[in-house]
C-alpha atoms as a PDB file:
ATOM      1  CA  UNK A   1      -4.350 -16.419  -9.550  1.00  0.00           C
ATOM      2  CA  UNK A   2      -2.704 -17.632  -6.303  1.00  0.00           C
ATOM      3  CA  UNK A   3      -3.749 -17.121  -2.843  1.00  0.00           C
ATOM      4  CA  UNK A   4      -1.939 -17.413   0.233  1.00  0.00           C
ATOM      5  CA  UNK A   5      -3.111 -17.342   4.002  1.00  0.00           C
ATOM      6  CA  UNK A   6      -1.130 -15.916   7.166  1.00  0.00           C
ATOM      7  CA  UNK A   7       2.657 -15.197   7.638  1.00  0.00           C
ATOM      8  CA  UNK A   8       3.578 -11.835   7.955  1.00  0.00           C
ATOM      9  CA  UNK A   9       4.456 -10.295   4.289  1.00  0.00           C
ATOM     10  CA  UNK A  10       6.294  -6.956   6.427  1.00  0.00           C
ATOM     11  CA  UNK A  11       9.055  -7.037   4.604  1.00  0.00           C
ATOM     12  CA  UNK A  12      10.645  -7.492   0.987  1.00  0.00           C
ATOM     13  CA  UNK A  13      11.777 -11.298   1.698  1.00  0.00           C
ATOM     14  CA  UNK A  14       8.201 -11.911   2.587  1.00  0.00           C
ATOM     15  CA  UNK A  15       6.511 -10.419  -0.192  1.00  0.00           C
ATOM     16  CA  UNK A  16       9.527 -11.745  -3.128  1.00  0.00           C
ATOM     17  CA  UNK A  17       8.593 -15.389  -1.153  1.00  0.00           C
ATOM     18  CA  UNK A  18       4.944 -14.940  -2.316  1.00  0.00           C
ATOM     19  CA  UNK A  19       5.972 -13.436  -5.378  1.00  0.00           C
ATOM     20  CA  UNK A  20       8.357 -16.356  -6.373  1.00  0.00           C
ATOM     21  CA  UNK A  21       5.521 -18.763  -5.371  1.00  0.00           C
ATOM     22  CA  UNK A  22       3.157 -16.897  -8.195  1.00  0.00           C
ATOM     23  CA  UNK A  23       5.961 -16.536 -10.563  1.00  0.00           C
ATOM     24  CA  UNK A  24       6.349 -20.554 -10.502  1.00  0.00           C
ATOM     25  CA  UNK A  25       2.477 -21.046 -11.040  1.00  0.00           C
ATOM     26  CA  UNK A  26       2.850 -18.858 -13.983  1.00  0.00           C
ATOM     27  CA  UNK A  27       5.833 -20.997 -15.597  1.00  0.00           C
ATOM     28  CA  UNK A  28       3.481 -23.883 -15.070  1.00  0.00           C
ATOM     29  CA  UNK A  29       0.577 -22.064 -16.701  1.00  0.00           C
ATOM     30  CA  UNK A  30       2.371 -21.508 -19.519  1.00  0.00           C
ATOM     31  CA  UNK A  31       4.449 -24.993 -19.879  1.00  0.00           C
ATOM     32  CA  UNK A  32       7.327 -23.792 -18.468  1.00  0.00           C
ATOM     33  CA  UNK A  33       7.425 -25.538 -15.186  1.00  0.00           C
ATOM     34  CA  UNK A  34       9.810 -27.247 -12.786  1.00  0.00           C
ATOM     35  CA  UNK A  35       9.887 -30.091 -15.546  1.00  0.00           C
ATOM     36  CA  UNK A  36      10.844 -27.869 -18.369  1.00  0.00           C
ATOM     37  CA  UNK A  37      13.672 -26.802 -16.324  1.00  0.00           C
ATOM     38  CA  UNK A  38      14.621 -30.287 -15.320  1.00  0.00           C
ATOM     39  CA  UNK A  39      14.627 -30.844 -19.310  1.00  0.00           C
ATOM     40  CA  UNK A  40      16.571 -27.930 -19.671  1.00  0.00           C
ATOM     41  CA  UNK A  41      14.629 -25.193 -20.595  1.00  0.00           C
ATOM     42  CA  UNK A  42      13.631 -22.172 -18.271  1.00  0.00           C
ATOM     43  CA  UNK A  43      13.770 -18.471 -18.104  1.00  0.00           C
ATOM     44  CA  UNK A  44      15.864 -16.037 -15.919  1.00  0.00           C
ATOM     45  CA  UNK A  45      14.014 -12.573 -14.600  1.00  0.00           C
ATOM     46  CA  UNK A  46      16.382  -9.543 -15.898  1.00  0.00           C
ATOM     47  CA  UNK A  47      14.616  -6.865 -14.468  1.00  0.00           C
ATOM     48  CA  UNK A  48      12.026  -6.781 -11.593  1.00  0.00           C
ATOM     49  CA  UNK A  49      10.122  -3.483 -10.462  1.00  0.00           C
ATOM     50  CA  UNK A  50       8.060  -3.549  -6.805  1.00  0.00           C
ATOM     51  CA  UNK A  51       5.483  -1.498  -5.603  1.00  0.00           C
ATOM     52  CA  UNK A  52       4.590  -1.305  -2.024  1.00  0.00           C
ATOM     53  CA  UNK A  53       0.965   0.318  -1.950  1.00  0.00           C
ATOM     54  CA  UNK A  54      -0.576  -0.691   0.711  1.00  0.00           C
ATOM     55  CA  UNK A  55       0.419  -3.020   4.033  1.00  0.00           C
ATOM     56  CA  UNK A  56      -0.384  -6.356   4.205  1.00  0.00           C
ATOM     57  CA  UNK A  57      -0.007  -7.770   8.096  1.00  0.00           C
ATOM     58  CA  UNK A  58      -0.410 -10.778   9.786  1.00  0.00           C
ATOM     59  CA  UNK A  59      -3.329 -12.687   9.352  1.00  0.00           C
ATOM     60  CA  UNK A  60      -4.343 -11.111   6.261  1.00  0.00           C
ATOM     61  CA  UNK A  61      -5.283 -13.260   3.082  1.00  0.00           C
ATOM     62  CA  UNK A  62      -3.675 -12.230  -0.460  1.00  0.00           C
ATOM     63  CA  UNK A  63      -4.576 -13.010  -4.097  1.00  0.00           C
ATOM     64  CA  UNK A  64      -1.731 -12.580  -6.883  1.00  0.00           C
ATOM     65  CA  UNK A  65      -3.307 -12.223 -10.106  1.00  0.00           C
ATOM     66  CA  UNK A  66      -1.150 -12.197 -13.556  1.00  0.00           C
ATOM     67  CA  UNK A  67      -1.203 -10.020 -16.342  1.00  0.00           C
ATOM     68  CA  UNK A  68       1.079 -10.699 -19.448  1.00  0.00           C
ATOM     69  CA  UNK A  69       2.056  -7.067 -21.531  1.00  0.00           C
ATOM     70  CA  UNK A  70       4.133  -8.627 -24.405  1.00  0.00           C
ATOM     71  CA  UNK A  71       7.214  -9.862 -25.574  1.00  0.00           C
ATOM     72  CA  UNK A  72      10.137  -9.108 -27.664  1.00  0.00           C
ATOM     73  CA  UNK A  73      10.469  -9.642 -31.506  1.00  0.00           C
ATOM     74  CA  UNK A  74      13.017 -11.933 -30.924  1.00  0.00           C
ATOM     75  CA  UNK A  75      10.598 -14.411 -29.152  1.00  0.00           C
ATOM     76  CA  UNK A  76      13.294 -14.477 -26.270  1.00  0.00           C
ATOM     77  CA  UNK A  77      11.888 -12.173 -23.749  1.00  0.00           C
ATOM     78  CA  UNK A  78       8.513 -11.860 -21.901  1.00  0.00           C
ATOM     79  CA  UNK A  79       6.746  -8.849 -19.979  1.00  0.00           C
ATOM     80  CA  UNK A  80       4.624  -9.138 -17.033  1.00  0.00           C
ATOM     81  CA  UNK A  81       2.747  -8.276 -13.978  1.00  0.00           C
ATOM     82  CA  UNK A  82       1.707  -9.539 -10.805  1.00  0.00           C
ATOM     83  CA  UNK A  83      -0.923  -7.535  -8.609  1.00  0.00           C
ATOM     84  CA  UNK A  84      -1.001  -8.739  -5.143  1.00  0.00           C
ATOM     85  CA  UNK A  85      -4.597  -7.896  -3.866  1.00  0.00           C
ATOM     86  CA  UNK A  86      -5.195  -7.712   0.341  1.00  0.00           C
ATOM     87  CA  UNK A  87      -8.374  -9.673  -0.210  1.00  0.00           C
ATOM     88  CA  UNK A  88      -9.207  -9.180   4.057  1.00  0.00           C
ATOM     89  CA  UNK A  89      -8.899  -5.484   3.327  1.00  0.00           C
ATOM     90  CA  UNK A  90      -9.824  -5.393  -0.251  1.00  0.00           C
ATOM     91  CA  UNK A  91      -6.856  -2.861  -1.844  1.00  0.00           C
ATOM     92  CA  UNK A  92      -3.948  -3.819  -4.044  1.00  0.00           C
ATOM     93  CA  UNK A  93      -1.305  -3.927  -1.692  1.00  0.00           C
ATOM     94  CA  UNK A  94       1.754  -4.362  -4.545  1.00  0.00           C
ATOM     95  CA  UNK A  95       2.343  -4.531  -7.486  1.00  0.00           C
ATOM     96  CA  UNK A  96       5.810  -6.693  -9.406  1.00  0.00           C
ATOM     97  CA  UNK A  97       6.747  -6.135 -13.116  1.00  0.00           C
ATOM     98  CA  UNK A  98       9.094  -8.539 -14.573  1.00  0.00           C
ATOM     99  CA  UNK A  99      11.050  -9.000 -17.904  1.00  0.00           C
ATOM    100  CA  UNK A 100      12.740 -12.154 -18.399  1.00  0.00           C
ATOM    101  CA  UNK A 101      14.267 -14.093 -20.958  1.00  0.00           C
ATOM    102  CA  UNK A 102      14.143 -17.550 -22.409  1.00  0.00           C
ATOM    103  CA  UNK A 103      17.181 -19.587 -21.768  1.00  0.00           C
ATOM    104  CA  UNK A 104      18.882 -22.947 -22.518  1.00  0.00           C
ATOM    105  CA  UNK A 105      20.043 -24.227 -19.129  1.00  0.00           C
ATOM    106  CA  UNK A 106      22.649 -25.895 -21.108  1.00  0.00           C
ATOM    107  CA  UNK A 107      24.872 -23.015 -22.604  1.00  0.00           C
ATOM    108  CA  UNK A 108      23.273 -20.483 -20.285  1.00  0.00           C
ATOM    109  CA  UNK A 109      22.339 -18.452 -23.223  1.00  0.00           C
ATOM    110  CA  UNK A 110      19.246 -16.805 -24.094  1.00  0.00           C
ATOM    111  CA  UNK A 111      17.243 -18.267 -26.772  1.00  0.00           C
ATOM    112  CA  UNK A 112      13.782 -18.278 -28.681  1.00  0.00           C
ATOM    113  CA  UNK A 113      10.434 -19.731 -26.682  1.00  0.00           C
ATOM    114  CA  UNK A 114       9.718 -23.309 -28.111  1.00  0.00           C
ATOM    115  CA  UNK A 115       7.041 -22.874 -30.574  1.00  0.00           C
ATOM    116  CA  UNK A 116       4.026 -24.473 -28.168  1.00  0.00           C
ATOM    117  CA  UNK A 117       5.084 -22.288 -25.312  1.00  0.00           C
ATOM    118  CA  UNK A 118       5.297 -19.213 -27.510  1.00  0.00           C
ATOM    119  CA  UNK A 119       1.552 -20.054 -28.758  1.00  0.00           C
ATOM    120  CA  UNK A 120       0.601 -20.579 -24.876  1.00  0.00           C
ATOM    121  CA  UNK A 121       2.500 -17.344 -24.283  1.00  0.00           C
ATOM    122  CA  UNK A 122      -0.244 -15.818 -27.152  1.00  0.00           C
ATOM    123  CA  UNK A 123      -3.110 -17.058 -26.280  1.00  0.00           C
ATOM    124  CA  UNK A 124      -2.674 -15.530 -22.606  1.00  0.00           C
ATOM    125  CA  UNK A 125      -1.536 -12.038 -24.458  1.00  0.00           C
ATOM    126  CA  UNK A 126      -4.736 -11.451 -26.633  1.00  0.00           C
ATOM    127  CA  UNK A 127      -6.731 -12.704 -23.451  1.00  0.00           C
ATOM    128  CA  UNK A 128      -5.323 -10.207 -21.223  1.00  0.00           C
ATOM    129  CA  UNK A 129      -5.623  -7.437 -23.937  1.00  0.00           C
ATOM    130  CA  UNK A 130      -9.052  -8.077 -23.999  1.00  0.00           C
ATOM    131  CA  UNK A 131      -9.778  -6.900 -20.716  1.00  0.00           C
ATOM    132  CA  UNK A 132     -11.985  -4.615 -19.778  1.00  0.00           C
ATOM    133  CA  UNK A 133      -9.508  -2.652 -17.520  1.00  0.00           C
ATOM    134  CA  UNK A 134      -6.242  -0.537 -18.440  1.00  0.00           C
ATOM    135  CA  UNK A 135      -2.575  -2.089 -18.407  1.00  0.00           C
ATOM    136  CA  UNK A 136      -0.746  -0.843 -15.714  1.00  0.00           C
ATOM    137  CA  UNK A 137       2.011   1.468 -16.514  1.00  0.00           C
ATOM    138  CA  UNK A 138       5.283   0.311 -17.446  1.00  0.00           C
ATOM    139  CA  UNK A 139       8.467   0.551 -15.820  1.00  0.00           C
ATOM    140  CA  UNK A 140      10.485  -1.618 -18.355  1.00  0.00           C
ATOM    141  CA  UNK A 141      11.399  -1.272 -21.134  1.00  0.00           C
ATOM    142  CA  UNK A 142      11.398  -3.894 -23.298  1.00  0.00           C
ATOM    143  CA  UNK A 143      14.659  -4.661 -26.268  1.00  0.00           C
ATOM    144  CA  UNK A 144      13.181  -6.690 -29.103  1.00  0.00           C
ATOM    145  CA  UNK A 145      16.365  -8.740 -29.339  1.00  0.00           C
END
């Protein structure tokens, strides 16, 4: 989870800005973080789908929570939500699905997860499978290569 205080999130830069800023905690969470990429690993988003539910103005406080829905056969690509939550008004304001794929910053070429990021990748799956309330629907689709 991430939380963020003030600016005004009115528009699509300003809720992609928070967005990115969740999206990087995530890559940390799961080992994948600004020092992966400086080794040369990382991940590029292929597809990203945005729901606007509800506003979110200035002054208001948001929580982006996580969600991971799966990932390919290949053990290349990687499903997921974020839920940005209006914590001052208590409604999920939007919602982000993303599918993105492993990559070797090196030949720019998709590739498999390392195996302790694909076990970290895992253990967050059968924890968020486990809970008590219903994925959200899908937009993506998902290619197991």
């Amino acid at each position: 989870m991430a939380v963020f205080h003030g600016g005004p999130p009115t528009n699509i830069c300003h809720y992609m800005a928070i967005y990115e800023k969740a999206e990087w905690m995530l890559l940390d969470v799961l080992g994948m973080g600004t020092d992966y990429y400086k080794a040369g690993g990382g991940v590029f988003n292929l597809t990203q789908h945005i729901d606007y539910l509800k506003e979110v103005r200035k002054g208001d406080t948001v929580a982006v929570h996580y969600r991971l829905l799966g990932r390919s056969t290949s053990k290349k690509r990687l499903r997921f939500v974020f839920v940005m939550v209006n914590t001052s008004a208590g409604v999920v304001a939007s919602t982000l699905q993303c599918l993105c794929t492993h990559i070797s910053l090196a030949t720019r070429r998709s590739s498999a997860f390392p195996d302790r990021i694909l076990a970290t990748i895992e253990e967050h799956l059968a924890q968020h499978k486990a809970l008590p309330f219903a994925e959200p629907p899908s937009v993506l689709c998902m290619d197991p290569n």
